[in-house]
N, C-alpha and C. Protein backbone atom coordinates (compact mmCIF):
# COMPACT_ATOMS: atom_id res chain seq x y z
N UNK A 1 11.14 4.80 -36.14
CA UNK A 1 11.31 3.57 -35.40
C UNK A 1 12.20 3.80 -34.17
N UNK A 2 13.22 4.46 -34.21
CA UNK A 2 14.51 5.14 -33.18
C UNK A 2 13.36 5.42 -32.50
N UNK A 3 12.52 6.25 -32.75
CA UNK A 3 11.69 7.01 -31.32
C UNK A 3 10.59 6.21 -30.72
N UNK A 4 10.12 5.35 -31.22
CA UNK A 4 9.64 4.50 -30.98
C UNK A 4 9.83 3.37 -29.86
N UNK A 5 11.20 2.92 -29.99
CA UNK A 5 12.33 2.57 -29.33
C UNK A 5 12.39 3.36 -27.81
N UNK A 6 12.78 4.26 -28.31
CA UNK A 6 13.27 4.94 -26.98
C UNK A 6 12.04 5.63 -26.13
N UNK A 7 10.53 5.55 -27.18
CA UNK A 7 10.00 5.64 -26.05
C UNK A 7 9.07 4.55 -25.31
N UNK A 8 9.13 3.18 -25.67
CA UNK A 8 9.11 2.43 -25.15
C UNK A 8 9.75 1.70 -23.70
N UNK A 9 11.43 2.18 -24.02
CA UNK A 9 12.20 1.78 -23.03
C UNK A 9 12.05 2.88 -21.90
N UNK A 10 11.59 3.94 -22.19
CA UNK A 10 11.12 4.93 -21.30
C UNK A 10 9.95 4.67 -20.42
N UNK A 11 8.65 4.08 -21.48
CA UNK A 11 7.98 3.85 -20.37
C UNK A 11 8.10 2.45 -19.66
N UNK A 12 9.09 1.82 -19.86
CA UNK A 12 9.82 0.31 -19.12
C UNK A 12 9.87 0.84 -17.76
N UNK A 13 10.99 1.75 -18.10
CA UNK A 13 11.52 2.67 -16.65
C UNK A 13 10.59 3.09 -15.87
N UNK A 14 9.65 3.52 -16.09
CA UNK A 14 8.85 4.46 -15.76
C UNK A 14 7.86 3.03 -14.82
N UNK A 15 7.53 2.16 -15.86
CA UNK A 15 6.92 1.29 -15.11
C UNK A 15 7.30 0.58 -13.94
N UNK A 16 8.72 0.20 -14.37
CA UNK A 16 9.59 -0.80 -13.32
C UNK A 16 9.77 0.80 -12.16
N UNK A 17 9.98 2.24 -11.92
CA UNK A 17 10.12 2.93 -10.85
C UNK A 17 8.73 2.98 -9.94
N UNK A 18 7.00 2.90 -10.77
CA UNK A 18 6.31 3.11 -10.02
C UNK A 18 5.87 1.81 -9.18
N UNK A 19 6.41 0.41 -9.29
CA UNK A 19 6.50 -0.67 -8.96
C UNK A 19 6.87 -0.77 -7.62
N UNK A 20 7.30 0.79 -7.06
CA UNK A 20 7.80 0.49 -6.04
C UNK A 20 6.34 1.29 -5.01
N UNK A 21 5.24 1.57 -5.28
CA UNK A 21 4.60 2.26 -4.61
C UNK A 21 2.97 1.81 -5.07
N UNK A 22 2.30 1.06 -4.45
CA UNK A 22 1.17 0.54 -4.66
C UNK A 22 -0.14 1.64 -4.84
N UNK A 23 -0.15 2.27 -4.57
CA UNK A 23 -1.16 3.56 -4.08
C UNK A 23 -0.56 4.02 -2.80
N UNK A 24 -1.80 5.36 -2.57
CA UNK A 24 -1.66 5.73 -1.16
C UNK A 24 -2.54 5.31 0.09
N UNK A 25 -1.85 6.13 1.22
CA UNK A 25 -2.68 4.93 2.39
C UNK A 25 -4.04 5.91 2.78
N UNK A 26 -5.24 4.82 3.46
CA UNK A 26 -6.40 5.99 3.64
C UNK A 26 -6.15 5.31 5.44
N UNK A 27 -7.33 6.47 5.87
CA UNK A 27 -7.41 6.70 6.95
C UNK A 27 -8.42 5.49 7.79
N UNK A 28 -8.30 4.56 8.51
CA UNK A 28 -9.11 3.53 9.06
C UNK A 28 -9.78 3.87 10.80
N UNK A 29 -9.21 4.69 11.02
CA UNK A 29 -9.20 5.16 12.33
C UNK A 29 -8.98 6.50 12.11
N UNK A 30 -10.07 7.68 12.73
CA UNK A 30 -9.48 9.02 12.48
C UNK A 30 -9.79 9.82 14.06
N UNK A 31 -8.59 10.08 14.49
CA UNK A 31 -8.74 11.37 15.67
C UNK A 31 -9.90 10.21 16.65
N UNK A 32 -9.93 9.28 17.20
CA UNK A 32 -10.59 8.41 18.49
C UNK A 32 -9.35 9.36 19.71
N UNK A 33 -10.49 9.09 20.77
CA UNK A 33 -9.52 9.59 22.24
C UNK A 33 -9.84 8.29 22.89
N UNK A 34 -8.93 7.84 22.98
CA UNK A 34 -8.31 7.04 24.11
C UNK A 34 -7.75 7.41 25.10
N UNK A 35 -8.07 7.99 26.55
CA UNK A 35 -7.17 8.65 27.28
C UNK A 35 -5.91 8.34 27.87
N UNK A 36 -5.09 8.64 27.73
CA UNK A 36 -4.17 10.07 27.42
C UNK A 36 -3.75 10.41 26.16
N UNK A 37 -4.71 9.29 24.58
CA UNK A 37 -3.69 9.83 23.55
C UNK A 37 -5.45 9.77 22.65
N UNK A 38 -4.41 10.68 21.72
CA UNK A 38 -5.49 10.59 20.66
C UNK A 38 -4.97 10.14 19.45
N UNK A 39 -6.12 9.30 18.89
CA UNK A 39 -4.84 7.90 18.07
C UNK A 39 -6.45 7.91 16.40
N UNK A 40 -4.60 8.29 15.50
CA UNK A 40 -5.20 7.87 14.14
C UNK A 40 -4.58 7.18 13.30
N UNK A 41 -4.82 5.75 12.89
CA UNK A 41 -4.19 4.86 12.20
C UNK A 41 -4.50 5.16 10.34
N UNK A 42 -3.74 5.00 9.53
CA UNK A 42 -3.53 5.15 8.23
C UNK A 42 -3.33 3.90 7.81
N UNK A 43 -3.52 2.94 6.31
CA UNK A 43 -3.24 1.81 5.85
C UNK A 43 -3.33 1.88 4.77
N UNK A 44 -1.98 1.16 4.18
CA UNK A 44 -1.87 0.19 2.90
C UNK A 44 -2.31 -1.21 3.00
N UNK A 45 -3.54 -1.77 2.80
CA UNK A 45 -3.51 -3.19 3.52
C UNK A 45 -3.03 -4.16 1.67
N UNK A 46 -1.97 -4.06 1.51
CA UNK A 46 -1.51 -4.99 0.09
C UNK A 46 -1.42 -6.44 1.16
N UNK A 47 -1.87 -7.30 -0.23
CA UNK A 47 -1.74 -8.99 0.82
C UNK A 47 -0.63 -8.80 -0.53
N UNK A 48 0.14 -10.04 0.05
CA UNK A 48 1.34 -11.18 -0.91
C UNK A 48 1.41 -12.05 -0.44
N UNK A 49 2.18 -13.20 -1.39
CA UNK A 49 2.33 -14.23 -1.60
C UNK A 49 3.33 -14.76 -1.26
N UNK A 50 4.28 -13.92 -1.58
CA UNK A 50 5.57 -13.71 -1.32
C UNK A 50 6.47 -13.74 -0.03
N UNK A 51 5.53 -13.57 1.28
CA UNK A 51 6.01 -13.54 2.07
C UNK A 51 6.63 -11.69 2.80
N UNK A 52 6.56 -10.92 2.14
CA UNK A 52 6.70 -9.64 2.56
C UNK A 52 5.56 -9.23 2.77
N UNK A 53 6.35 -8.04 3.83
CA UNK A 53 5.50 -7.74 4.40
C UNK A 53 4.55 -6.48 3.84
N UNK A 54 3.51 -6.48 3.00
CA UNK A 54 2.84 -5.41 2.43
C UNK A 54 1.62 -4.85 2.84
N UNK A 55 1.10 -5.45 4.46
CA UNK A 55 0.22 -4.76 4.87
C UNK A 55 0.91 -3.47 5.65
N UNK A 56 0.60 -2.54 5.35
CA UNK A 56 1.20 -1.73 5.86
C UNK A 56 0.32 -0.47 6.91
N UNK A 57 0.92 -0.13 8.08
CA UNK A 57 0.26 0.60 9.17
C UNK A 57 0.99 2.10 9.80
N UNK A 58 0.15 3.28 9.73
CA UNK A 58 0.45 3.95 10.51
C UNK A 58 -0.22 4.45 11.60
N UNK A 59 0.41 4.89 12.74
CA UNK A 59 0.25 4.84 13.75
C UNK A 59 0.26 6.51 14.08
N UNK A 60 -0.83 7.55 13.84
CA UNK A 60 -0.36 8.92 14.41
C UNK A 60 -1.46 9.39 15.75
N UNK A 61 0.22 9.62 16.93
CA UNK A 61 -0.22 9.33 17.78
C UNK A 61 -0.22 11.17 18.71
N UNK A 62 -1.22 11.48 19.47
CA UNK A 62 -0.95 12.57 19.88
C UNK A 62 -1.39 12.30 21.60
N UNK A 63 -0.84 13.20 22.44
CA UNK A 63 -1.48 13.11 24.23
C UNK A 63 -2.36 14.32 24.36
N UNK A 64 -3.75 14.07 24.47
CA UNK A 64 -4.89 14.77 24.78
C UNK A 64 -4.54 15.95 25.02
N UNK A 65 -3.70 16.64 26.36
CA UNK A 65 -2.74 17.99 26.37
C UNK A 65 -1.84 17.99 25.28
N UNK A 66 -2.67 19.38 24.40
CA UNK A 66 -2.01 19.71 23.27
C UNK A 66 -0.32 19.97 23.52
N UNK A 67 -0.05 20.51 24.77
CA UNK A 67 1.24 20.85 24.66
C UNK A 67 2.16 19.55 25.40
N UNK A 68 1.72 18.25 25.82
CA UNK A 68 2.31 17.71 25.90
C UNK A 68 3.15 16.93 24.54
N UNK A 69 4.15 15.84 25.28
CA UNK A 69 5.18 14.99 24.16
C UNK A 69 4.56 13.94 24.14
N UNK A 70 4.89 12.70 23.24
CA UNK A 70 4.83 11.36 23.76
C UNK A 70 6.15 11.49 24.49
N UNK A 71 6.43 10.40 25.56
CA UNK A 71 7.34 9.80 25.99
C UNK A 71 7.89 8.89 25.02
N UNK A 72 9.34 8.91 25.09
CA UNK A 72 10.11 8.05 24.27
C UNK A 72 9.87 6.27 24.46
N UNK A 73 9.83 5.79 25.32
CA UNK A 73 9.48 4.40 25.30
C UNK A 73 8.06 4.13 25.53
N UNK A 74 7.33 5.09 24.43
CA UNK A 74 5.71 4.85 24.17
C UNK A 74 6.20 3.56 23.20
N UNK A 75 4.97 2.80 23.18
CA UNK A 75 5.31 1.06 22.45
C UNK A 75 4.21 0.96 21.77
N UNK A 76 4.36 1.01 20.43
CA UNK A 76 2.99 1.13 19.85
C UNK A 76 3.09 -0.81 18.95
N UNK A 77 1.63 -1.62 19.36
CA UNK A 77 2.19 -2.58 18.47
C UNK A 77 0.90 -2.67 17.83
N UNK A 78 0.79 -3.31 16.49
CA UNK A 78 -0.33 -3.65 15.22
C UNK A 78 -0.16 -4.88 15.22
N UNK A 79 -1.54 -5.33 15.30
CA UNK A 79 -1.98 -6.97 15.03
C UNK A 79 -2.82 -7.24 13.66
N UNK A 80 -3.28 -7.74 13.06
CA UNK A 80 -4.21 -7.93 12.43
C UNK A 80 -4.29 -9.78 12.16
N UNK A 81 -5.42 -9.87 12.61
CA UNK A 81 -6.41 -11.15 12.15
C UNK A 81 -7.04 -11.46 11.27
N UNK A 82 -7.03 -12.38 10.35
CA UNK A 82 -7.83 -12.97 9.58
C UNK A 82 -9.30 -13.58 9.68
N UNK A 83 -10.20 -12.88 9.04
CA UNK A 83 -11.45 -13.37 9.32
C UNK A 83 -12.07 -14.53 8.67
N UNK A 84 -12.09 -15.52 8.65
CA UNK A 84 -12.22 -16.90 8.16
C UNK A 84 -13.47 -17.76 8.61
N UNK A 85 -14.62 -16.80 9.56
CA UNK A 85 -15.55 -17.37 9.12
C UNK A 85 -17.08 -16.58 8.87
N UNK A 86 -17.82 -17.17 8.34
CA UNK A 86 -19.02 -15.88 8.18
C UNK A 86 -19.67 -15.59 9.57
N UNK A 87 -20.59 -14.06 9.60
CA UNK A 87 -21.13 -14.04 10.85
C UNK A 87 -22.16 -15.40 11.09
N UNK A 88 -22.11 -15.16 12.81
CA UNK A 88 -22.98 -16.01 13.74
C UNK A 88 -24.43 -15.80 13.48
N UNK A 89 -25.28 -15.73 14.35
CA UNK A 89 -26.64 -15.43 14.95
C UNK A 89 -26.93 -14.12 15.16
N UNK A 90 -25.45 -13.67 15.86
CA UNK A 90 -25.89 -12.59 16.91
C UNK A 90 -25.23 -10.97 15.80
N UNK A 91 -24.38 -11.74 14.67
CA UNK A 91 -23.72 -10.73 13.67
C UNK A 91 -22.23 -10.90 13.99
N UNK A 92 -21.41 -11.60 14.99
CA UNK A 92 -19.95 -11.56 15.03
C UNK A 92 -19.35 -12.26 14.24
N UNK A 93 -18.70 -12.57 13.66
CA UNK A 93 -17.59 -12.86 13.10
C UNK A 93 -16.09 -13.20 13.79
N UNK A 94 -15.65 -14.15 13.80
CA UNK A 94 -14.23 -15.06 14.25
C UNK A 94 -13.36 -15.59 13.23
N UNK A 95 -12.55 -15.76 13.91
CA UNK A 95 -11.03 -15.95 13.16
C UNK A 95 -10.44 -17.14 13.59
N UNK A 96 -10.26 -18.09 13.19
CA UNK A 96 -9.66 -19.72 13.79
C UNK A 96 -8.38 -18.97 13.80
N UNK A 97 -7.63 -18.21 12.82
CA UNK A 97 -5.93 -17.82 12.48
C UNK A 97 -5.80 -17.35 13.68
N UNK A 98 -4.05 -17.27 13.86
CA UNK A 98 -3.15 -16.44 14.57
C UNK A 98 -3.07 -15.47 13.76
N UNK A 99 -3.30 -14.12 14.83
CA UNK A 99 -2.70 -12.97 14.23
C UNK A 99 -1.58 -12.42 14.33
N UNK A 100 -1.31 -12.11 12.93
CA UNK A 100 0.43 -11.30 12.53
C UNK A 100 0.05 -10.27 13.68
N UNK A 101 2.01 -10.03 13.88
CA UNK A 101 2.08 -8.67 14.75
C UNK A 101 3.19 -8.26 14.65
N UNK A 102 3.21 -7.21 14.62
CA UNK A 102 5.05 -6.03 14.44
C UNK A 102 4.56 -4.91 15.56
N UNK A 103 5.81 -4.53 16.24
CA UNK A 103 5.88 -3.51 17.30
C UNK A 103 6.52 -2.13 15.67
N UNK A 104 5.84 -1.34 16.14
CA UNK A 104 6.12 0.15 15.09
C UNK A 104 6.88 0.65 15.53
N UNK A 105 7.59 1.53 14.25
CA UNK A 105 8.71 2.12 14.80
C UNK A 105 8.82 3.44 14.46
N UNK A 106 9.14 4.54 15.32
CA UNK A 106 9.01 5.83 14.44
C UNK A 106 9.48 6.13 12.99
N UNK A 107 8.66 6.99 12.74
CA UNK A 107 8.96 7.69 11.42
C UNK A 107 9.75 8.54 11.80
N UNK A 108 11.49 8.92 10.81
CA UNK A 108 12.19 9.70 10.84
C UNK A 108 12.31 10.36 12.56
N UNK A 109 12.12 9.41 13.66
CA UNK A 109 12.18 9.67 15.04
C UNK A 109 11.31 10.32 15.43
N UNK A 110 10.27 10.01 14.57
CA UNK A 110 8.67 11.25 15.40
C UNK A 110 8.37 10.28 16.48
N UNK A 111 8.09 10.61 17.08
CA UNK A 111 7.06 9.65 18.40
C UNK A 111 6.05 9.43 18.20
N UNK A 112 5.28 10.22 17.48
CA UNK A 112 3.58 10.72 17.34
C UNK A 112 3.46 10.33 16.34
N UNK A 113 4.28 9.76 15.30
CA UNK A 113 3.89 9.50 14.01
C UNK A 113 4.87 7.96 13.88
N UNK A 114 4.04 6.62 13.80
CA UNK A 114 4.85 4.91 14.33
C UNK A 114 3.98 4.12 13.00
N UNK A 115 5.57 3.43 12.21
CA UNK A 115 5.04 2.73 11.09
C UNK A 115 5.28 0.81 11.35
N UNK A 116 4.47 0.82 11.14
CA UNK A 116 4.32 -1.32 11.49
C UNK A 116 4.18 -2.04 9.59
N UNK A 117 4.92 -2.86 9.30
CA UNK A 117 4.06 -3.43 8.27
C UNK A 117 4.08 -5.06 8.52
N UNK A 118 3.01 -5.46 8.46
CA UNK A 118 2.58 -6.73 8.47
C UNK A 118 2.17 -7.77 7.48
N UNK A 119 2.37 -9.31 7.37
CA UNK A 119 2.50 -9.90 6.29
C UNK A 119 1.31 -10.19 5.89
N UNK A 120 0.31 -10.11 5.07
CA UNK A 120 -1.21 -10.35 4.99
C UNK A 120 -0.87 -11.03 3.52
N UNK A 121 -0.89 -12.53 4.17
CA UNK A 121 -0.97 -13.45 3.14
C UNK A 121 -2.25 -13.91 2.39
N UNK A 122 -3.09 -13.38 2.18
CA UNK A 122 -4.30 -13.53 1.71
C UNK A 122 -5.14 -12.20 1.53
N UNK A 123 -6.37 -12.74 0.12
CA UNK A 123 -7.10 -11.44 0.38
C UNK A 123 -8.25 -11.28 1.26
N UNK A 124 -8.71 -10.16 1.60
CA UNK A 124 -10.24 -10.85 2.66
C UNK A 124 -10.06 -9.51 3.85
N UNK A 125 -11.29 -10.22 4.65
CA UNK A 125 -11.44 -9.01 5.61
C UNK A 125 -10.20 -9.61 6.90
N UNK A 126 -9.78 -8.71 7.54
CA UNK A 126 -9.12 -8.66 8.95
C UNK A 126 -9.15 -7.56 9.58
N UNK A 127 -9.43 -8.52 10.98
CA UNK A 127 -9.48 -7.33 12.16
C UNK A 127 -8.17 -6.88 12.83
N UNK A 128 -8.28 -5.58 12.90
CA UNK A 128 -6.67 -4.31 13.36
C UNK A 128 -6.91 -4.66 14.68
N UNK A 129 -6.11 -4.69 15.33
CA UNK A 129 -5.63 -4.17 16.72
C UNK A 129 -4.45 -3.41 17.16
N UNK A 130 -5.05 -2.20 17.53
CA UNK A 130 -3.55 -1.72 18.04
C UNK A 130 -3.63 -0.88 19.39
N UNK A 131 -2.44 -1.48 20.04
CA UNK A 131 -1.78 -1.14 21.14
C UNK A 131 -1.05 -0.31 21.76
N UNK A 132 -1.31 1.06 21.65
CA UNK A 132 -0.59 1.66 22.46
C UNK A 132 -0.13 1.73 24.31
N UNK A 133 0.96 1.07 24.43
CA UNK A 133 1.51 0.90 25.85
C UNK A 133 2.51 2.27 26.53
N UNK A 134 2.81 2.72 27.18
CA UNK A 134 3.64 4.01 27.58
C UNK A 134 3.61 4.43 28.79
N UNK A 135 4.82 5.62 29.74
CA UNK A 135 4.34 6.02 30.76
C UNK A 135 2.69 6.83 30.93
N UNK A 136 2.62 7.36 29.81
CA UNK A 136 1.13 8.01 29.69
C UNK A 136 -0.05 7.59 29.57
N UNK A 137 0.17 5.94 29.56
CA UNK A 137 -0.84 4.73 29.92
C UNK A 137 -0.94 4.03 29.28
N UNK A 138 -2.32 3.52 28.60
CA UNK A 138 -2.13 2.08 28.01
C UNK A 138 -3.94 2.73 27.43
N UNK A 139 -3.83 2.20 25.83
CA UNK A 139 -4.80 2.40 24.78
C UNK A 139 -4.84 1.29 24.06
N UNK A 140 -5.97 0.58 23.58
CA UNK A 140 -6.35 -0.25 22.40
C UNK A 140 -7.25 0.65 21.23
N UNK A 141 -7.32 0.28 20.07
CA UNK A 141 -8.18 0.26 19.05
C UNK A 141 -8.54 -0.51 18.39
N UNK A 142 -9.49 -1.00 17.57
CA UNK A 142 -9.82 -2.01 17.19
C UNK A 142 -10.75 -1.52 15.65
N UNK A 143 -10.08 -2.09 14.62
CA UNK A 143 -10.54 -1.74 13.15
C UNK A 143 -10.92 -2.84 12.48
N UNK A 144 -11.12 -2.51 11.12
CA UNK A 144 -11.47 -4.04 10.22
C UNK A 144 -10.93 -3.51 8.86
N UNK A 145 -9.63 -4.18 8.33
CA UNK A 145 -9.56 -3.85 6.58
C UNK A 145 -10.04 -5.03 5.86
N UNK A 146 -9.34 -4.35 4.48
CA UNK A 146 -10.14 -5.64 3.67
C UNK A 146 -8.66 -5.48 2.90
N UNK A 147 -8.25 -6.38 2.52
CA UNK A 147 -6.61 -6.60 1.99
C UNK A 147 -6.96 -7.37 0.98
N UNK A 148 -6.10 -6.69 -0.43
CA UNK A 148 -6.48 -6.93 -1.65
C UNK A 148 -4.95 -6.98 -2.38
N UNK A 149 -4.47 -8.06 -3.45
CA UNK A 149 -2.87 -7.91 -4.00
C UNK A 149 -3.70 -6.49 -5.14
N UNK A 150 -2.14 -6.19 -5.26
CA UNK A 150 -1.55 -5.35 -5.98
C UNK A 150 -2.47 -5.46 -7.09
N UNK A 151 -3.17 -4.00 -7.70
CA UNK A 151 -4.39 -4.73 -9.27
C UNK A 151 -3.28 -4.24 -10.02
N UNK A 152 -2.22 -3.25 -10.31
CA UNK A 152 -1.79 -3.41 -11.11
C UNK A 152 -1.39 -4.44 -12.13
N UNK A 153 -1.32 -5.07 -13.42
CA UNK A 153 -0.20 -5.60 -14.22
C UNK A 153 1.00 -6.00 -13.84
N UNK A 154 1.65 -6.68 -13.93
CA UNK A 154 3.04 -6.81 -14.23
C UNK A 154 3.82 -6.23 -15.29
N UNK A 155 5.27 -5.51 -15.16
CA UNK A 155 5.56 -5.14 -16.11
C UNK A 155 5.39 -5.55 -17.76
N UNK A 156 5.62 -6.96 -17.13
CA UNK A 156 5.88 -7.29 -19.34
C UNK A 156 4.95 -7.70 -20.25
N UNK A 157 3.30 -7.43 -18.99
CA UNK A 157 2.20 -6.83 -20.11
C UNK A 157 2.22 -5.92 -20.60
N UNK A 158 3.23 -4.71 -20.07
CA UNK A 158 3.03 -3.46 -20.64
C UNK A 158 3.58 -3.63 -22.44
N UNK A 159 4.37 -4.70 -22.36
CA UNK A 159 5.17 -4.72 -23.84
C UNK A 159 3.85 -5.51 -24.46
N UNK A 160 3.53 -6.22 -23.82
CA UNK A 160 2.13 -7.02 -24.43
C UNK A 160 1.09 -6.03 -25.43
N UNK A 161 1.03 -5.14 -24.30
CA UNK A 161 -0.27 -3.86 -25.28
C UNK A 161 0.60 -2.77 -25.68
N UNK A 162 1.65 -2.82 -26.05
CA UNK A 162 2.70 -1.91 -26.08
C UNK A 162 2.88 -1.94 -28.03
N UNK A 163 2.83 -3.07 -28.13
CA UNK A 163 3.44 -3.73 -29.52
C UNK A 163 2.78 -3.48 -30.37
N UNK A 164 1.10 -3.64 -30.46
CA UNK A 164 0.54 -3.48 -31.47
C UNK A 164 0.84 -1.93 -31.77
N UNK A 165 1.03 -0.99 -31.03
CA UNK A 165 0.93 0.54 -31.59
C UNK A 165 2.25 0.76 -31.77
N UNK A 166 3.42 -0.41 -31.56
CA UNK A 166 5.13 0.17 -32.23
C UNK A 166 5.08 -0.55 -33.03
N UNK A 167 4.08 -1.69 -33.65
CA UNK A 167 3.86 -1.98 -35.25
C UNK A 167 3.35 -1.14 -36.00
N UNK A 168 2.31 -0.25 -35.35
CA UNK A 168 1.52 0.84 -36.25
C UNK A 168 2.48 2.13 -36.86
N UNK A 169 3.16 2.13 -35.41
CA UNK A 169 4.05 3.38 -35.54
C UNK A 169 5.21 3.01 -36.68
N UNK A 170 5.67 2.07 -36.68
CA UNK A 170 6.62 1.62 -38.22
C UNK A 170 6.43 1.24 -38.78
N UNK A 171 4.53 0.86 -39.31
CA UNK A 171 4.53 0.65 -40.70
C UNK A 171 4.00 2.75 -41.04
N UNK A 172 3.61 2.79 -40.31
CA UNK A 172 3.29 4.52 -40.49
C UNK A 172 4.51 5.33 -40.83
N UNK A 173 5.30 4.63 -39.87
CA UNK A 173 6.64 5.77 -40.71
C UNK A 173 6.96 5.19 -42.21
N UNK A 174 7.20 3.66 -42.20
CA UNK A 174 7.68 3.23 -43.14
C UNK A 174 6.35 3.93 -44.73
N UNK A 175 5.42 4.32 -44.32
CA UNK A 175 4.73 5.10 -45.41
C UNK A 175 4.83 5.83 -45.68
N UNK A 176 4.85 6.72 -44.80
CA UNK A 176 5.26 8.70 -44.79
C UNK A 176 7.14 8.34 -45.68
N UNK A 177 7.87 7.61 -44.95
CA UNK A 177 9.46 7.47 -45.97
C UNK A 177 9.10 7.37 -47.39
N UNK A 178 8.16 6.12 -47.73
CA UNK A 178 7.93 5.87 -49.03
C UNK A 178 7.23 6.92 -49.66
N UNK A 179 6.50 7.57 -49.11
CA UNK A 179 5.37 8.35 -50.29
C UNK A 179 6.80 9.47 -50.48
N UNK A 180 7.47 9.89 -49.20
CA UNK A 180 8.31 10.76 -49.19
C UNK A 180 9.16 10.56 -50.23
N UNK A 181 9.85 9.54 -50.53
CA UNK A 181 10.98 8.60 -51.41
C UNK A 181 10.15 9.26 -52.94
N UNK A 182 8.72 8.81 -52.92
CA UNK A 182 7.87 8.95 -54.35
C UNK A 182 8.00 10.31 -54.83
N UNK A 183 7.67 11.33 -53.96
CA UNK A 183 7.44 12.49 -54.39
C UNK A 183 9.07 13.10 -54.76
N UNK A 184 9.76 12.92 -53.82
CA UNK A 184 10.93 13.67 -54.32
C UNK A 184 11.13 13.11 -55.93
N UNK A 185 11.07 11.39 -55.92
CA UNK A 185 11.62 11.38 -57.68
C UNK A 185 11.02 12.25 -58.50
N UNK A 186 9.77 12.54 -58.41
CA UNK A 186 9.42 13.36 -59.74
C UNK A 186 9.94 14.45 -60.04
């Protein structure tokens, strides 16, 4: 039962640490040239409820001359729109919403590599926009995710399906003790 115990509260821990990381991000944009940069966006698109911000965006950014830098006041910003109504006639699709927007900010001071996260209060399709502004010019892109909450569980289902097998596990010990208890008397 002790081990039972402790490995329960183990996988508590274990659950409540991976809580902090939804999956990983895929690629929505890969290697486009926009001249002067060549631009590949990465995404977590998590919606909440909550009000945080869990759509999440990266921004890896390179200048066509391999051996050039970005410039430091390159301005990279991410929009995304909500798509709220079905296509037209012609196949487009529109958005009555305002779209969220965050200006990105480097990763660990890369230039070439700019993280945005945005609040995607709903699930559904939305259209990306992003902006790269700089002395090395001025780039758009334009994507479409589909933003979905978190499928995990909540932790304290895990105790939910957790229980029936730390009942099994102590009436199982409590048998193996008893037969154990039996055999020694003789």
């Amino acid at each position: 039962m002790r081990h039972a115990l402790i490995v329960a509260v183990a996988v508590l821990v274990a659950q409540r640490v991976s809580l902090a990381h939804s999956g990983p991000p895929f690629p929505i944009v890969t290697d486009v040239v926009h001249a002067p940069y060549t631009i590949s966006i990465w995404t977590d698109p998590d919606a909440t409820d909550d009000g945080s911000p869990g759509g999440r965006f990266w921004v890896v950014l390179a200048l066509t001359p391999t051996e050039a830098r970005i410039p430091p006041d390159t301005r990279v910003t991410v929009s995304a729109r909500r798509i709220t109504r079905a296509p037209d006639a012609n196949g487009y699709q529109s958005s009555s919403r305002r779209a969220v927007t965050a200006v990105a900010a480097p990763v660990g001071g890369d230039l070439g590599n700019q993280f945005a996260a945005l609040v995607l209060s709903h699930e559904g399709l939305y259209d990306v926009h992003v902006v790269i502004d700089g002395p090395s010019g001025r780039a758009a892109v334009d994507s479409r995710i589909e933003a979905t909450y978190d499928a995990r569980p909540p932790a304290y289902m895990l105790i939910w399906y957790l229980v029936p097998f730390l009942i099994a596990g102590f009436l199982w010990s409590k048998l193996l003790l008893h037969r154990r208890h039996l055999f020694h008397k003789r």
